[in-house]
N, C-alpha and C. Protein backbone atom coordinates (compact mmCIF):
# COMPACT_ATOMS: atom_id res chain seq x y z
N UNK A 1 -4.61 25.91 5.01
CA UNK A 1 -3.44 25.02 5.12
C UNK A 1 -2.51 25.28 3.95
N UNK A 2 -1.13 24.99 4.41
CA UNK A 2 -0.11 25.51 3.01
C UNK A 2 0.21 24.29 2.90
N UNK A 3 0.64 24.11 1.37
CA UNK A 3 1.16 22.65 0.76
C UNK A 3 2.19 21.67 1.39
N UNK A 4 2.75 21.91 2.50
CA UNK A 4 3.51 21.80 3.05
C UNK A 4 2.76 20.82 4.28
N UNK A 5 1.63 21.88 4.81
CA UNK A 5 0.66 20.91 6.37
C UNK A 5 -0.40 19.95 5.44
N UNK A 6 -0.51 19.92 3.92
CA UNK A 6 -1.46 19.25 3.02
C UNK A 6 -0.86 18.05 2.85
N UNK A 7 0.42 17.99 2.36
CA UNK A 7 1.38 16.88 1.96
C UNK A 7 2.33 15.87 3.52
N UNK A 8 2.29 16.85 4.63
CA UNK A 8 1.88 16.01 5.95
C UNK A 8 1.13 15.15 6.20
N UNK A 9 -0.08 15.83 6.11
CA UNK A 9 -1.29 15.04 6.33
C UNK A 9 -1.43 13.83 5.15
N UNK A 10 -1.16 14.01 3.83
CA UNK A 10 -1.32 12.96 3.29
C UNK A 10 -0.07 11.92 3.35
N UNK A 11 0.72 12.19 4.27
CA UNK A 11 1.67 10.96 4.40
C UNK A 11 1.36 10.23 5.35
N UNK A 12 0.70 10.88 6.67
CA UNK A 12 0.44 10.21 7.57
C UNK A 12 -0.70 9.34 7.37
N UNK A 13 -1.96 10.26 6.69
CA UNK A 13 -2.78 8.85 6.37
C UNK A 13 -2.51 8.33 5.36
N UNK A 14 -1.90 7.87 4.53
CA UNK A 14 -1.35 6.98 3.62
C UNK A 14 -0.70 6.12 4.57
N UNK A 15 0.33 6.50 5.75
CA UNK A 15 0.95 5.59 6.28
C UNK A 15 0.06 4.65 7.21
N UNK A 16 -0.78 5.19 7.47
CA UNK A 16 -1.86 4.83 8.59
C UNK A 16 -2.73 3.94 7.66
N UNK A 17 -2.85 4.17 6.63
CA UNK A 17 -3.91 3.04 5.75
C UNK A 17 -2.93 2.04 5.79
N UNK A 18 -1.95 2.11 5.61
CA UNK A 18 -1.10 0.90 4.69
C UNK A 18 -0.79 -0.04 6.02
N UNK A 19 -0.61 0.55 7.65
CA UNK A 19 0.07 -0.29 8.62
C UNK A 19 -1.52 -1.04 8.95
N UNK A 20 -2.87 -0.35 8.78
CA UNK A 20 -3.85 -0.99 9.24
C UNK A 20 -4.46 -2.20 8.26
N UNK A 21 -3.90 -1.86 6.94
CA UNK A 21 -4.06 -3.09 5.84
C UNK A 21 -3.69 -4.21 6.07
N UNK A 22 -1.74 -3.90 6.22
CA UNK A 22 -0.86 -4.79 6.31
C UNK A 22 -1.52 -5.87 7.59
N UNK A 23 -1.69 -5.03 8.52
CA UNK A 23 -1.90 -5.75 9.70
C UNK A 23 -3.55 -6.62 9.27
N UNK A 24 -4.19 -6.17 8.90
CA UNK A 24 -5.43 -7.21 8.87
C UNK A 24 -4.85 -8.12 7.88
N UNK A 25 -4.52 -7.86 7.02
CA UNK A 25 -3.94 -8.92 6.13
C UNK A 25 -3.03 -10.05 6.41
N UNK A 26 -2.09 -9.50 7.22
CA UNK A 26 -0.96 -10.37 7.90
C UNK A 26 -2.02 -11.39 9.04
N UNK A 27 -2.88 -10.71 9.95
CA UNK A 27 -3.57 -11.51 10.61
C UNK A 27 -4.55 -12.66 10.13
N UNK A 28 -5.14 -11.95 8.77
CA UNK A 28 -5.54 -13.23 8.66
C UNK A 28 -5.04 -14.51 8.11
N UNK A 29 -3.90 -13.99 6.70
CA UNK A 29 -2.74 -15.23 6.66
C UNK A 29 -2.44 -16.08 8.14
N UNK A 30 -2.10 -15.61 8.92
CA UNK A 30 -1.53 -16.25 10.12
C UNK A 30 -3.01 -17.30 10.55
N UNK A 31 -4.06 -16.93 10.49
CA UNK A 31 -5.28 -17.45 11.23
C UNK A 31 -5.95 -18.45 10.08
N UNK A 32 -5.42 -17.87 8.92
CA UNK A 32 -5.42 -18.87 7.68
C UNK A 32 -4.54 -20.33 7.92
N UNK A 33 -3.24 -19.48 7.49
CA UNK A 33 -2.13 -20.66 7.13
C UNK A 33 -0.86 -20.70 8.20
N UNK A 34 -0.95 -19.69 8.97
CA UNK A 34 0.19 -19.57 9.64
C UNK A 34 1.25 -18.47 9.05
N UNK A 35 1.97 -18.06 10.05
CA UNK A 35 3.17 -17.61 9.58
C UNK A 35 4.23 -17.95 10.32
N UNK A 36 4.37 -18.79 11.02
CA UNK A 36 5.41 -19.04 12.06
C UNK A 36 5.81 -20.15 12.27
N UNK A 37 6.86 -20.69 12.02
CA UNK A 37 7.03 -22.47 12.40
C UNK A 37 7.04 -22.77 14.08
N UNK A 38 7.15 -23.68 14.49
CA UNK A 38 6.99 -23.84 15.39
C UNK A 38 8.48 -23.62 16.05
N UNK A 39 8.57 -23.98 17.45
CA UNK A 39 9.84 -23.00 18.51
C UNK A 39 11.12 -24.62 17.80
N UNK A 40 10.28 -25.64 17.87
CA UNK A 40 11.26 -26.56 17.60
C UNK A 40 12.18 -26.72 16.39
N UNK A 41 11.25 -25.93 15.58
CA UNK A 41 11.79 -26.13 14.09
C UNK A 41 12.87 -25.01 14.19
N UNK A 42 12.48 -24.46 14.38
CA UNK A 42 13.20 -23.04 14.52
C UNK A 42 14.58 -22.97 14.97
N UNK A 43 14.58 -24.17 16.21
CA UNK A 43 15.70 -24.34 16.72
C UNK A 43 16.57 -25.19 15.84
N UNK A 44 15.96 -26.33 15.70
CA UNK A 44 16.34 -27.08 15.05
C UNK A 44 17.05 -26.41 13.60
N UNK A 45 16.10 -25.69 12.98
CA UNK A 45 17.03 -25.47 11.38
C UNK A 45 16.20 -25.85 10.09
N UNK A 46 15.09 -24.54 9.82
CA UNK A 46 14.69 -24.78 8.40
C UNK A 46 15.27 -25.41 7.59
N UNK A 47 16.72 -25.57 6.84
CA UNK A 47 17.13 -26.11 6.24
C UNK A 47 17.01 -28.03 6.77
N UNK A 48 17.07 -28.02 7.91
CA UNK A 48 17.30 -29.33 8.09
C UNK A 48 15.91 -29.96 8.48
N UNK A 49 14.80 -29.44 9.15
CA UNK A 49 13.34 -29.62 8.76
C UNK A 49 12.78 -29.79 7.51
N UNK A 50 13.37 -28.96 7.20
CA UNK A 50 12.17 -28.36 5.29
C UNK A 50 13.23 -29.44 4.37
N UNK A 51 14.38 -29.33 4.44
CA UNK A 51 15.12 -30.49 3.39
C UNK A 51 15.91 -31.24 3.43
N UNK A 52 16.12 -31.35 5.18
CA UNK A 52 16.74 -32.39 5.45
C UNK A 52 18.26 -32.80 5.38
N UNK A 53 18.76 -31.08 4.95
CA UNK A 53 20.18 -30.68 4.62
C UNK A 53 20.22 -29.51 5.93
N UNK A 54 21.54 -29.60 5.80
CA UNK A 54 22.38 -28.36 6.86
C UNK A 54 22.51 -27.36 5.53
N UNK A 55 22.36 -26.44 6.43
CA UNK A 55 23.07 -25.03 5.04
C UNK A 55 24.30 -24.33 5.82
N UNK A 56 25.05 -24.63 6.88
CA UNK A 56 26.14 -24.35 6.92
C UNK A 56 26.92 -25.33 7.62
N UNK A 57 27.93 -25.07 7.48
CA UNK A 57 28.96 -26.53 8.23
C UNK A 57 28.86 -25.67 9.75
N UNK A 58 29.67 -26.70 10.41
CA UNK A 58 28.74 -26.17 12.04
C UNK A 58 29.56 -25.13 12.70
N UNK A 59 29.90 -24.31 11.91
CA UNK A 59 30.48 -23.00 12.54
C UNK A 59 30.44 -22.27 13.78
């Protein structure tokens, strides 16, 4: 192999470790604590859920 098909290969599994990390990690936060508010909040307006303020005038 020339340095070239060596430094391929180590990007791809570097990239391949890091999306299979991220992802167990992200899954278990979520199965932990969540990552997602619910559809209502959402609609509604973090700002006006979480503090009870608008963060923009109603544009």
């Amino acid at each position: 192999m020339n340095q070239v098909s060596i430094q391929a290969l180590g990007i791809v599994v570097t990239a391949s470790w890091s999306a299979l990390f991220s992802y167990l990690i992200l899954k278990g936060l979520d199965k932990w604590i969540g990552l997602r508010v619910t559809p209502d909040q959402e609609v509604q307006g973090l700002d006006q859920v979480l503090h009870e303020e608008t963060g923009y005038l109603d544009l």
